[in-house]
C-alpha atoms as a PDB file:
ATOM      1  CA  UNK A   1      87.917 111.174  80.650  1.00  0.00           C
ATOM      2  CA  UNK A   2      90.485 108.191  80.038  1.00  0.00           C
ATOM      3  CA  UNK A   3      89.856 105.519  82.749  1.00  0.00           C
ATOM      4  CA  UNK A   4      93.201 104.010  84.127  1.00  0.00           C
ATOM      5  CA  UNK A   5      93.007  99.821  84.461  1.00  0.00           C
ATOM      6  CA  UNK A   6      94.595  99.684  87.861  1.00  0.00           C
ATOM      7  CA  UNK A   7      92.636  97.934  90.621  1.00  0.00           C
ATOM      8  CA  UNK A   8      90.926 100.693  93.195  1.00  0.00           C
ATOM      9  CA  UNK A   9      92.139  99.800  96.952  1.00  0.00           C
ATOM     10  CA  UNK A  10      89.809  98.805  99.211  1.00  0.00           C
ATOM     11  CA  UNK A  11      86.087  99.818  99.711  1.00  0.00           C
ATOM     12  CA  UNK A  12      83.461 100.214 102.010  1.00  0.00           C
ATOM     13  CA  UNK A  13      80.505 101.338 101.959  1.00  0.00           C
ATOM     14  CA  UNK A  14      80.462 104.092 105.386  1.00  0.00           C
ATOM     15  CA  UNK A  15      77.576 102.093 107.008  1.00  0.00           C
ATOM     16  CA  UNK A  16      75.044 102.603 104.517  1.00  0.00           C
ATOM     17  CA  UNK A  17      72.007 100.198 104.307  1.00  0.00           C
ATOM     18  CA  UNK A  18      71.851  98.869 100.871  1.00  0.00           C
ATOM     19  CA  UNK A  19      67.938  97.576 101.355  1.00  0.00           C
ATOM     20  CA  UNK A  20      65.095  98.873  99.389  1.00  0.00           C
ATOM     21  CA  UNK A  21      65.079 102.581  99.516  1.00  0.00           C
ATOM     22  CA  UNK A  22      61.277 103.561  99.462  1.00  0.00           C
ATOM     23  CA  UNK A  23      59.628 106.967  99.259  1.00  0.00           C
ATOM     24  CA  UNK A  24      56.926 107.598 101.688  1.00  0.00           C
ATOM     25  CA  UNK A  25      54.656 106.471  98.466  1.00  0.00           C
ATOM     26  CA  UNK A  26      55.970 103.300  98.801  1.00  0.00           C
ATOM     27  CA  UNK A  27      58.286 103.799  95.244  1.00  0.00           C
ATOM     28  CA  UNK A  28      61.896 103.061  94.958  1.00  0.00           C
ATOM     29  CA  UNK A  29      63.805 106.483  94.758  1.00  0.00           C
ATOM     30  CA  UNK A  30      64.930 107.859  90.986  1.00  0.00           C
ATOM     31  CA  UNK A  31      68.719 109.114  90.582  1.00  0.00           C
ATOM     32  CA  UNK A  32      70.302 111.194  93.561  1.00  0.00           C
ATOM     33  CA  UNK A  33      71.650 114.388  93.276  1.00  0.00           C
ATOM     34  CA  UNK A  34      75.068 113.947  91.650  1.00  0.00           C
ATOM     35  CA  UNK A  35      73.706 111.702  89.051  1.00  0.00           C
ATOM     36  CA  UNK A  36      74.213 113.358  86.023  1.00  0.00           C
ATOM     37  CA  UNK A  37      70.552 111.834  83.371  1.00  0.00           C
ATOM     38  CA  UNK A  38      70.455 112.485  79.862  1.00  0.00           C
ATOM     39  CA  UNK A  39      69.592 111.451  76.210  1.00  0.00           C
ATOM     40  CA  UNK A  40      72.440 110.257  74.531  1.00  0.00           C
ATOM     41  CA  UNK A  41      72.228 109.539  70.532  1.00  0.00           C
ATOM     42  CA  UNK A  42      74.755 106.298  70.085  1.00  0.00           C
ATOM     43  CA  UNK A  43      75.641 104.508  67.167  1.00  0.00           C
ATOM     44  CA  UNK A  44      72.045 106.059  66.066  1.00  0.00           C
ATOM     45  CA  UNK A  45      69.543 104.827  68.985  1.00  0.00           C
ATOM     46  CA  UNK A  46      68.769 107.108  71.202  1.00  0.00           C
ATOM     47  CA  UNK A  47      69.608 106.050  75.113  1.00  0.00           C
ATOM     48  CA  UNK A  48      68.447 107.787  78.296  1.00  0.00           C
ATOM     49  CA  UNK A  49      71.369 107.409  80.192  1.00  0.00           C
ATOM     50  CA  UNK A  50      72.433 107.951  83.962  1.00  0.00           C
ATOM     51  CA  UNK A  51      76.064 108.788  85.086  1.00  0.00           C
ATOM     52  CA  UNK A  52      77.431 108.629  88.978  1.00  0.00           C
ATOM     53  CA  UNK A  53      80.646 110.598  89.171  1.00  0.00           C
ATOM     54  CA  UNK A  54      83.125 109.115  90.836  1.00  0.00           C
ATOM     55  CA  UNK A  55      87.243 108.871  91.302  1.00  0.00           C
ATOM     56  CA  UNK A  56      88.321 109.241  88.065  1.00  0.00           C
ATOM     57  CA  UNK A  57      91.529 106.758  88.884  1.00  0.00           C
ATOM     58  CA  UNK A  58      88.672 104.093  89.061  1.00  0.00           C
ATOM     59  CA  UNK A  59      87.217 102.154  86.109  1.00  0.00           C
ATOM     60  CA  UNK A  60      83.750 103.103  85.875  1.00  0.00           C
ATOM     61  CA  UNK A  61      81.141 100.107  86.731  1.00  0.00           C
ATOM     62  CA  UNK A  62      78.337  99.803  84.022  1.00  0.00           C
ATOM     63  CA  UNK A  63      75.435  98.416  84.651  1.00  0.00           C
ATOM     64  CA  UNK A  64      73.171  96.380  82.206  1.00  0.00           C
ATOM     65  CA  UNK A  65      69.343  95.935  83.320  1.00  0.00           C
ATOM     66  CA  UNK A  66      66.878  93.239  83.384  1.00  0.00           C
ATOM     67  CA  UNK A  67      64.422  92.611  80.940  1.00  0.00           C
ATOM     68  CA  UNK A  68      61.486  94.897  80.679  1.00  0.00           C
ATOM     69  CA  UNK A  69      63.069  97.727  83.507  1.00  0.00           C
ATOM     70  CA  UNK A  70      64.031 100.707  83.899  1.00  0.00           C
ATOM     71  CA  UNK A  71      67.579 102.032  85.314  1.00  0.00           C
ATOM     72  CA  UNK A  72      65.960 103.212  88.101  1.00  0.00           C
ATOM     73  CA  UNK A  73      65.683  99.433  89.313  1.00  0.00           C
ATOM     74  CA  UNK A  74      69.189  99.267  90.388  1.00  0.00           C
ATOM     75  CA  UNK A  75      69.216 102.616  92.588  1.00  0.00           C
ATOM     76  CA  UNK A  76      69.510  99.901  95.876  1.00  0.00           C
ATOM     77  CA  UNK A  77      72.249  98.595  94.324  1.00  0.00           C
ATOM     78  CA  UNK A  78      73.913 101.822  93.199  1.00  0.00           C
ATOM     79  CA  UNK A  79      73.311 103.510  96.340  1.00  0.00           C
ATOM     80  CA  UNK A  80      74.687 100.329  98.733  1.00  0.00           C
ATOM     81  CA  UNK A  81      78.440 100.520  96.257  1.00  0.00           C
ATOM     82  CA  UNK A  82      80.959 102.720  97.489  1.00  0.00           C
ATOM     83  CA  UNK A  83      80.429 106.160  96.757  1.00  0.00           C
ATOM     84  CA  UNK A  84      83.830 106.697  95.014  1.00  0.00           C
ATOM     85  CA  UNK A  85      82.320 104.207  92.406  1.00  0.00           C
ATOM     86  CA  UNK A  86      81.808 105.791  88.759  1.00  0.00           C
ATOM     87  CA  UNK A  87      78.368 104.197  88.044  1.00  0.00           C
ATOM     88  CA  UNK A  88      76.809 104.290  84.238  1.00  0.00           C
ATOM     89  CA  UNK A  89      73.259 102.938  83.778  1.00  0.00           C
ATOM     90  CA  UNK A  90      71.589 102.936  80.745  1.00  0.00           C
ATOM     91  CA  UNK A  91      67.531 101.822  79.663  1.00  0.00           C
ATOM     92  CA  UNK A  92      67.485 100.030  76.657  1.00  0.00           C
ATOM     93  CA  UNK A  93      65.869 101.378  73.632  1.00  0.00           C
ATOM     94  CA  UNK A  94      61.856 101.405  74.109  1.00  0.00           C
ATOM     95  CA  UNK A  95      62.408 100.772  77.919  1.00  0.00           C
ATOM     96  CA  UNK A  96      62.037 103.042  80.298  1.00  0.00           C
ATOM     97  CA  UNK A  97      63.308 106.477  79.457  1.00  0.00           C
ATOM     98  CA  UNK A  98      64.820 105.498  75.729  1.00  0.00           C
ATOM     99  CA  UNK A  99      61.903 106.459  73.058  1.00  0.00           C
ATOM    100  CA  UNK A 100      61.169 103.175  71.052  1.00  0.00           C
ATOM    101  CA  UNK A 101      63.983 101.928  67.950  1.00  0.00           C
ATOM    102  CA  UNK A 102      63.221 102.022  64.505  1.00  0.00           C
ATOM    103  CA  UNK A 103      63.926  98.692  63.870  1.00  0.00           C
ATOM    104  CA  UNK A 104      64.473  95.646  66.632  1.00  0.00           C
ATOM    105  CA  UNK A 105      67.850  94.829  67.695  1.00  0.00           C
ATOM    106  CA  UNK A 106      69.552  91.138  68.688  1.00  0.00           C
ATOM    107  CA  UNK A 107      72.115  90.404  71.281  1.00  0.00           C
ATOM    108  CA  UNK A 108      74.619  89.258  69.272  1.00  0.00           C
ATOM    109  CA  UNK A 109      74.454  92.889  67.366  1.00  0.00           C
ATOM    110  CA  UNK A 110      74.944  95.198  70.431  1.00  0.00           C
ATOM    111  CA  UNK A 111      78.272  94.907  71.496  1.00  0.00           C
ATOM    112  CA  UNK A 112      78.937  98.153  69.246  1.00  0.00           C
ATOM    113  CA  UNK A 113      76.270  99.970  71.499  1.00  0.00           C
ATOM    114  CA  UNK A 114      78.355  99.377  74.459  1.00  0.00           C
ATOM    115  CA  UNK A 115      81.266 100.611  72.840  1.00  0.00           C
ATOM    116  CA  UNK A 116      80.099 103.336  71.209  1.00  0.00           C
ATOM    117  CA  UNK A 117      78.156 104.298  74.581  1.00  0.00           C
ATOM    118  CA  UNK A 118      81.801 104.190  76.514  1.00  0.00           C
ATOM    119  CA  UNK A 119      82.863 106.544  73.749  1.00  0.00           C
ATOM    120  CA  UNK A 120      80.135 108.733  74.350  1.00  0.00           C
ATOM    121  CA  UNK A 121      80.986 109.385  77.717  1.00  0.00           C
ATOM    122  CA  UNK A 122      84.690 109.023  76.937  1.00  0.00           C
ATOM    123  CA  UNK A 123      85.648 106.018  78.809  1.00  0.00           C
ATOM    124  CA  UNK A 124      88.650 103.759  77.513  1.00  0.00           C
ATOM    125  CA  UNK A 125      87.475 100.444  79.613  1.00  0.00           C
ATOM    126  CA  UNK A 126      84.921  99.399  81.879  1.00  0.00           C
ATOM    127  CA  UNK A 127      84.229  96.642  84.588  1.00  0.00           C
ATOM    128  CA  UNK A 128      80.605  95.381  83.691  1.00  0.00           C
ATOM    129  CA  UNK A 129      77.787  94.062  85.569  1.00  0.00           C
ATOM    130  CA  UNK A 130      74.647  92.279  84.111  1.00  0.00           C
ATOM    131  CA  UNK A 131      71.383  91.121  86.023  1.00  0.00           C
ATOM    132  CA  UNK A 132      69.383  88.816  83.858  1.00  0.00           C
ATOM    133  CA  UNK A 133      68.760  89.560  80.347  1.00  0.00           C
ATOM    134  CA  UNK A 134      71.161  91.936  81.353  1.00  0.00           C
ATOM    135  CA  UNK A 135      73.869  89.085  81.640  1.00  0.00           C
ATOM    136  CA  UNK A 136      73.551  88.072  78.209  1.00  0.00           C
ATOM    137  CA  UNK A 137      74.490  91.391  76.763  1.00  0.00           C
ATOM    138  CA  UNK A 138      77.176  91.246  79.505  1.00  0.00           C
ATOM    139  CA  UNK A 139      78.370  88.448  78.503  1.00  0.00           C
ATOM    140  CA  UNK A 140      78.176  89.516  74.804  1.00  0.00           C
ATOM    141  CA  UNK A 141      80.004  92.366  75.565  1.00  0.00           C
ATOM    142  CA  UNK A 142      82.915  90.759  76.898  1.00  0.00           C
ATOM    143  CA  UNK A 143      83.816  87.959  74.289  1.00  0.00           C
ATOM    144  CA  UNK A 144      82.724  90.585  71.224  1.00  0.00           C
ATOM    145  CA  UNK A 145      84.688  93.650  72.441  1.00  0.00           C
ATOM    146  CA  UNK A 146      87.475  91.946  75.588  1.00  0.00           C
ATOM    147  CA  UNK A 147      89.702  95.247  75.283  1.00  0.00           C
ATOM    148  CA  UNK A 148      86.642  97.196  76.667  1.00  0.00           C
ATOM    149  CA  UNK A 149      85.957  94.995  79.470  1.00  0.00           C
ATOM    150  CA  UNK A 150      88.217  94.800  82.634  1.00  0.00           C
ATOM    151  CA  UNK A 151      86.096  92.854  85.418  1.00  0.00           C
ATOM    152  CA  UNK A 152      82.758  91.020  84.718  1.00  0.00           C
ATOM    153  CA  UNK A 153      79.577  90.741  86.972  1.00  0.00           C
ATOM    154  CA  UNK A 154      76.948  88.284  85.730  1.00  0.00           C
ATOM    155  CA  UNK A 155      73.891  87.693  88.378  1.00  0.00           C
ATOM    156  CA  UNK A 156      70.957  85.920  88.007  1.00  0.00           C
ATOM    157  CA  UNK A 157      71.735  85.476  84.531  1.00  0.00           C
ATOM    158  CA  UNK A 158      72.176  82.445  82.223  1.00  0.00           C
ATOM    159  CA  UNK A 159      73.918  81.292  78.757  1.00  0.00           C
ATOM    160  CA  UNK A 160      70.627  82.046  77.059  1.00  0.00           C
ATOM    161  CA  UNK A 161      68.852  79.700  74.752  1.00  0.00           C
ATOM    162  CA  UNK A 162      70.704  76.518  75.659  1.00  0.00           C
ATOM    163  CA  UNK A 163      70.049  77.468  79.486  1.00  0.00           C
ATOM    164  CA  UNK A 164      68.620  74.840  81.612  1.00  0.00           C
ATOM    165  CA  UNK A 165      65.029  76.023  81.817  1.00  0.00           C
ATOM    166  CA  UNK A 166      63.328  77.694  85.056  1.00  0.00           C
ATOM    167  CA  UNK A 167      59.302  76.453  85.473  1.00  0.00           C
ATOM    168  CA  UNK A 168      57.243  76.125  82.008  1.00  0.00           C
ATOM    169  CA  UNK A 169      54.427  78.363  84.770  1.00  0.00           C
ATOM    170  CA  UNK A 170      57.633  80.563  85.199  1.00  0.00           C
ATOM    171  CA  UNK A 171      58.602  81.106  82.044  1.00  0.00           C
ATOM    172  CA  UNK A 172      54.840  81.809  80.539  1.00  0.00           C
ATOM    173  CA  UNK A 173      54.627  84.612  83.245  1.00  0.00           C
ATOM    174  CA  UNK A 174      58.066  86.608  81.695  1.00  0.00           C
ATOM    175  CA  UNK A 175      56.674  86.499  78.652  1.00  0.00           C
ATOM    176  CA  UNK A 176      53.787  88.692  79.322  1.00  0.00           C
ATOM    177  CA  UNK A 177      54.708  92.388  80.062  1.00  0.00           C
ATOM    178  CA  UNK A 178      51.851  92.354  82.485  1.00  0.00           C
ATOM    179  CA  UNK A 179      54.201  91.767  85.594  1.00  0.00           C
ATOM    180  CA  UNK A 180      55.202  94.795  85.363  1.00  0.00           C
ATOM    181  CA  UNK A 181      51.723  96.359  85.285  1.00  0.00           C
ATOM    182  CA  UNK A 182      48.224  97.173  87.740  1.00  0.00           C
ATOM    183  CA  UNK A 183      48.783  97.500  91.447  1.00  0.00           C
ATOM    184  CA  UNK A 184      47.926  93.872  91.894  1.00  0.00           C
ATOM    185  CA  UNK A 185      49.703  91.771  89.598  1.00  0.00           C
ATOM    186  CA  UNK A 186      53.024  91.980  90.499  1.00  0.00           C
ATOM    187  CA  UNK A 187      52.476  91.114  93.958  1.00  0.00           C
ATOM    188  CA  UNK A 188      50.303  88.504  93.596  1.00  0.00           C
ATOM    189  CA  UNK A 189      53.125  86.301  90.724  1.00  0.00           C
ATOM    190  CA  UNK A 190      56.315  88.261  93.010  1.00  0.00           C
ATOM    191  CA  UNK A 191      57.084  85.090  94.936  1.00  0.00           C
ATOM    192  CA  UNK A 192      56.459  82.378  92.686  1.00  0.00           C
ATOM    193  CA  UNK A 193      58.589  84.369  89.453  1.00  0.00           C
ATOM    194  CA  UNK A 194      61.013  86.075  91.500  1.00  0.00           C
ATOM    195  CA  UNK A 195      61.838  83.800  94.911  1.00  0.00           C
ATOM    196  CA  UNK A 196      63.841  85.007  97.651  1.00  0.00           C
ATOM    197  CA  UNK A 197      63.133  87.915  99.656  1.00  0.00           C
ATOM    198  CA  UNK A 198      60.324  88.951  97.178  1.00  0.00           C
ATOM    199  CA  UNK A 199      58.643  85.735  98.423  1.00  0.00           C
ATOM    200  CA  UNK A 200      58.912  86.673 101.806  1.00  0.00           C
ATOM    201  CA  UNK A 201      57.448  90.290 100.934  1.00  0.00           C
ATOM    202  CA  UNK A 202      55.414  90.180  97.914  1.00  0.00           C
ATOM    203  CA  UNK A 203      54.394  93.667  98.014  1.00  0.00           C
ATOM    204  CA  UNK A 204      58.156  94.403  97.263  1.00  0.00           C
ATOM    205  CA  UNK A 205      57.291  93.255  93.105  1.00  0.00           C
ATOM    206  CA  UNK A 206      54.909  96.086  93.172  1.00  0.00           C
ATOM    207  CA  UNK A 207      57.630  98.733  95.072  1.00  0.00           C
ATOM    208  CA  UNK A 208      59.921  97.651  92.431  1.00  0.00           C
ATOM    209  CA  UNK A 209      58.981  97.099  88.961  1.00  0.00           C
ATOM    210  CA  UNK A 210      55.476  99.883  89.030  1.00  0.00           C
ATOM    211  CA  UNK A 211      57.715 102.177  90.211  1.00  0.00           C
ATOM    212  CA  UNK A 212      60.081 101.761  87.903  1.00  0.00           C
ATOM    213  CA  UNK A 213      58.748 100.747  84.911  1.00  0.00           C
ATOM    214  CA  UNK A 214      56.333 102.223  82.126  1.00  0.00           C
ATOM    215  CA  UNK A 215      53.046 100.973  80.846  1.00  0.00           C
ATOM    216  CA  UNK A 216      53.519 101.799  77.696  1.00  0.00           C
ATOM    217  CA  UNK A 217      56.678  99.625  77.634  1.00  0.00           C
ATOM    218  CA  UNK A 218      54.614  96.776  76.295  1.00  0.00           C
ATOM    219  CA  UNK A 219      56.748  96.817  72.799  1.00  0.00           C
ATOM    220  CA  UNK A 220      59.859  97.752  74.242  1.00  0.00           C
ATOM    221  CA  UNK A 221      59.740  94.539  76.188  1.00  0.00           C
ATOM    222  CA  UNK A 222      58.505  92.369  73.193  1.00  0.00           C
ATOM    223  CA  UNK A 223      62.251  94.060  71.446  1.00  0.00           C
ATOM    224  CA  UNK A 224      63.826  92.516  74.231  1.00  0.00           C
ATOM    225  CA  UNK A 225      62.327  89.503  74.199  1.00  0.00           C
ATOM    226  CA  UNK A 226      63.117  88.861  70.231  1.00  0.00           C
ATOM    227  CA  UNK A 227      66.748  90.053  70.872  1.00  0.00           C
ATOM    228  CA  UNK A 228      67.131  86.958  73.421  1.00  0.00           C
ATOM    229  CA  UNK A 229      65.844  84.608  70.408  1.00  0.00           C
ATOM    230  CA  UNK A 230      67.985  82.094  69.573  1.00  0.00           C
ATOM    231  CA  UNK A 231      71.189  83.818  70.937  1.00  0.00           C
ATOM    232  CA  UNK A 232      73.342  81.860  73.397  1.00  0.00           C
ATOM    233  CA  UNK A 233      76.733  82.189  74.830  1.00  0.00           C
ATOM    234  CA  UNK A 234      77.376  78.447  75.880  1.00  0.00           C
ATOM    235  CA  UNK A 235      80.271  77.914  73.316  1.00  0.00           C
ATOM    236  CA  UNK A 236      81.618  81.360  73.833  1.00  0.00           C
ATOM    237  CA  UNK A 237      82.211  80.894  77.461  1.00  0.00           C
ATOM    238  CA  UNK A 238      85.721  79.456  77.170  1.00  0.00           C
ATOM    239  CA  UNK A 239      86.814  82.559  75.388  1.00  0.00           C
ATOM    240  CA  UNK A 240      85.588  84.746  78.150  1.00  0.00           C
ATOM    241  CA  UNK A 241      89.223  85.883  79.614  1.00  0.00           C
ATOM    242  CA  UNK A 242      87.854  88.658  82.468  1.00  0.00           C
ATOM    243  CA  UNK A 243      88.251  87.721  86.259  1.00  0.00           C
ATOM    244  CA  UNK A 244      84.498  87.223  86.325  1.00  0.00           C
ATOM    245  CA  UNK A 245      82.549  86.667  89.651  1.00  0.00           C
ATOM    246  CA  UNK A 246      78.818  85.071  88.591  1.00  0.00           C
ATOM    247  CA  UNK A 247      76.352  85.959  91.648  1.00  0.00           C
ATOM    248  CA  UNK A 248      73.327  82.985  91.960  1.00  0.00           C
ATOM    249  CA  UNK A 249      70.548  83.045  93.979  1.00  0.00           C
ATOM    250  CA  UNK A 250      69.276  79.401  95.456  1.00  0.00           C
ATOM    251  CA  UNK A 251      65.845  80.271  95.143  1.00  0.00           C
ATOM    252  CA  UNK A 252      65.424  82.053  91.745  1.00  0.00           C
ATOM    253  CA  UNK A 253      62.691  80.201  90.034  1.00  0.00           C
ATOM    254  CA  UNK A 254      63.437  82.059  86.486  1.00  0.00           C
ATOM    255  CA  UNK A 255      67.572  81.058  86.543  1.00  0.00           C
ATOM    256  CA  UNK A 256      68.074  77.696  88.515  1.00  0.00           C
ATOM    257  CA  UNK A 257      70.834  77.506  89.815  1.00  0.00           C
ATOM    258  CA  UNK A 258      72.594  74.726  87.665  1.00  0.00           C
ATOM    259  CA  UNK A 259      73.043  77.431  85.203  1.00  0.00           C
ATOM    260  CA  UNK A 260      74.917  79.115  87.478  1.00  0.00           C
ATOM    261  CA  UNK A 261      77.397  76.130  87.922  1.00  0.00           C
ATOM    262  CA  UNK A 262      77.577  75.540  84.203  1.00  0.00           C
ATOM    263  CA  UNK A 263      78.924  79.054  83.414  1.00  0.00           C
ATOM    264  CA  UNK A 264      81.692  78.516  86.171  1.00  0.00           C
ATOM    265  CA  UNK A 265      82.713  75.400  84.938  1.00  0.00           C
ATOM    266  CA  UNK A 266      83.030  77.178  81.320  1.00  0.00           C
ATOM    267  CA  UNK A 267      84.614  80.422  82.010  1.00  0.00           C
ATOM    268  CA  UNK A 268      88.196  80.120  83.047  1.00  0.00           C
ATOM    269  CA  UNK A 269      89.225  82.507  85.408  1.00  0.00           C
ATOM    270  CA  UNK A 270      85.370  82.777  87.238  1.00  0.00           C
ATOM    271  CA  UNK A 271      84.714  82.469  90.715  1.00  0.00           C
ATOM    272  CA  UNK A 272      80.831  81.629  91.889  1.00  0.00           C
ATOM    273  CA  UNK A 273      78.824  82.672  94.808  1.00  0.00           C
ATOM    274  CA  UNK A 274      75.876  81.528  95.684  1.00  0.00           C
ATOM    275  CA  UNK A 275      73.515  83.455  97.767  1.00  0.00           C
ATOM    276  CA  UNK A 276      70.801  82.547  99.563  1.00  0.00           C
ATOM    277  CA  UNK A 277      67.839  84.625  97.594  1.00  0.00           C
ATOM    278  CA  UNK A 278      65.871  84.701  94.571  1.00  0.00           C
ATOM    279  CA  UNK A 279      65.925  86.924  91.307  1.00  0.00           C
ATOM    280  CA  UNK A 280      65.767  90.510  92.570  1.00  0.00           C
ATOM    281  CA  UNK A 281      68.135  90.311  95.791  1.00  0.00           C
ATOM    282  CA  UNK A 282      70.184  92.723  94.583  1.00  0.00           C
ATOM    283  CA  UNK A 283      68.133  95.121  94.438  1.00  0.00           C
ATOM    284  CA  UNK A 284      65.794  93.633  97.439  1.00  0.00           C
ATOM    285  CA  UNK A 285      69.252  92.855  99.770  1.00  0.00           C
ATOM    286  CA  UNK A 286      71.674  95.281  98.152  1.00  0.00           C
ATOM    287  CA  UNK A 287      73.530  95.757 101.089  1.00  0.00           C
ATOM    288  CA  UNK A 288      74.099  92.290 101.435  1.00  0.00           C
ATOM    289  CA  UNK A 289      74.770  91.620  98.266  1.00  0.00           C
ATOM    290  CA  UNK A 290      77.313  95.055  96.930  1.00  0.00           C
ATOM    291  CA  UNK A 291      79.994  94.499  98.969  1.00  0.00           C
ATOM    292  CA  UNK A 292      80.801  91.095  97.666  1.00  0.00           C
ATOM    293  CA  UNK A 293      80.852  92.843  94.230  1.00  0.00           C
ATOM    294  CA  UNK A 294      83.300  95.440  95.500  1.00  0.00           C
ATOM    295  CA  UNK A 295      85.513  93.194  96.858  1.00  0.00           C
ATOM    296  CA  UNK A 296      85.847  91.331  93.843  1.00  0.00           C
ATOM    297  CA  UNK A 297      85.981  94.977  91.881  1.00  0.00           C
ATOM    298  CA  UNK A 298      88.867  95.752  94.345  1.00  0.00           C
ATOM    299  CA  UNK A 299      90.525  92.603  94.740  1.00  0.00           C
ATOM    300  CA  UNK A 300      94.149  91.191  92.860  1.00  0.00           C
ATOM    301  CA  UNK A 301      93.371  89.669  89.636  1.00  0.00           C
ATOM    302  CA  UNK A 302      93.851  85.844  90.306  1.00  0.00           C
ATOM    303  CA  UNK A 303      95.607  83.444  88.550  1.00  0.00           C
ATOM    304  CA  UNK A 304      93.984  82.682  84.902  1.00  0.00           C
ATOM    305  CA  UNK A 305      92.220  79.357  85.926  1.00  0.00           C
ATOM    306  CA  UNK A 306      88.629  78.691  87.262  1.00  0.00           C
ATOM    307  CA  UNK A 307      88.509  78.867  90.893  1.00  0.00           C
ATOM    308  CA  UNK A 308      87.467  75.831  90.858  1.00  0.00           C
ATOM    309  CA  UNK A 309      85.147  76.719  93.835  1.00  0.00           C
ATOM    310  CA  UNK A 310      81.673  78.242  94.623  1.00  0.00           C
ATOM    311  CA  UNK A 311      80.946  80.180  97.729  1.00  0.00           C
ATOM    312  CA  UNK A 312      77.900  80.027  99.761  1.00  0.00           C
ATOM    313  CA  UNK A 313      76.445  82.805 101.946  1.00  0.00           C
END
């Protein structure tokens, strides 16, 4: 199908809460019906890959996860956006649903796994969200292939290696797959690695990420991990051209929050909002948090200058 580049009209979302959806085992739910999952071969890695049909006069919205998770993560999310909203989600090789690659992969190499992914499913363009690690390929995305990319999402995310650092306690804790492992890890880390409503509700880190995550993901997430090192988007910023809206939390303790003014001040037509949250409010507060992004999805394509302003909810 051939995705047109015109701007959908307004959206709502029909009164839907966009909170955690939890089975009565206390799990975040997989794909609804009308999500189409399957195992997609692309430019020769092998992707499980989830599809939400939508109006086909709409540019699709794909969605590129955190580190070390599963698609499933962003169901919330996906659930809380306007149902006429094409959604593609994807795990990353080794993650998830996608068996493990042959060889490792970096950031600055999978642009032409996007692509060829969007030619899979036969999609010209594509506005783009990424959450986290997920914002780095985002971001690669955008300045490596622009012609794909109409609108850009980055949330919680950073400019990678030349970010300004969360916690050294923080950052020791990502490294180690573990967090998303046992019944009682998660919760007892969730609020001091993830902020926001997780540490209100700790037991939300264990709803989320053993739910939808693996445990034999453990070199999956070490891939991802070596395809973060040394790759940084800092001087690439400028030549970011998408209307891009970057989503910050003021109380994620792995992003601060001056990264999130950085990247606004480098990408020329972004607009910032800043959320009161941590790392996973997305997913944790999706219906808080979706209908800014489909306003901006929806909304006239601004003038191509900064906004020069950040928004605070």
């Amino acid at each position: 199908m051939s995705m047109t580049s015109d701007s959908p009209g307004a959206a709502g979302n029909n009164g839907r809460q966009g909170g955690l959806r939890v089975l009565d085992g206390g799990a975040p739910r997989h794909p609804a019906a009308g999500e189409q999952v399957r195992t997609l071969t692309v430019r020769g890695r092998v992707l499980r890959v989830s599809v939400r049909a939508g109006n086909p006069h709409w540019p699709p919205l794909l969605l590129c996860n955190g580190i070390g998770a599963s698609l499933d993560l962003l169901q919330p999310f996906v659930d809380a956006l306007d149902p006429q909203r094409e959604v593609v989600r994807f795990d990353m090789p080794g993650i998830g649903g996608s068996p493990l690659p042959v060889v490792p992969y970096h950031l600055a190499t999978l642009a032409s796994l996007m692509t060829g992914l969007l030619d899979k499913l036969g999609y010209q363009r594509a506005d783009v969200l990424g959450i986290s690690w997920g914002g780095g390929l985002a971001q690669q995305f955008a300045v490596g292939c622009p012609a794909r990319v109409r609108r850009l999402v980055l949330v919680a995310t950073s400019p990678g290696a030349l970010m300004v650092p969360g916690h050294p306690r923080v950052l020791l804790r990502m490294l180690m797959p573990r967090r998303h492992q046992g019944r009682g890890y998660p919760p007892s880390i969730g609020g001091e690695l993830y902020g926001g409503s997780v540490r209100d509700n700790p037991a939300l880190a264990r709803e989320l990420l053993n739910a939808t995550t693996r445990l034999a993901a453990t070199r999956g997430y070490q891939y991802q991990l070596l395809a973060a090192v040394g790759w940084t988007s800092l001087p690439l910023l400028p030549l970011v051209r998408q209307p891009t809206l970057i989503l910050a939390g003021d109380d994620d303790p792995i992003i601060p929050l001056i990264n999130a003014r950085v990247m606004h001040r480098l990408i020329p037509r972004s607009e910032l909002t800043i959320y009161h949250g941590g790392h996973l409010d997305l997913v944790t507060q999706a219906g808080r948090l979706a209908p800014i992004v489909e306003a901006f999805l929806t909304g006239e394509t601004g003038p191509a200058t900064r906004t020069g302003r950040g928004v605070s909810l």
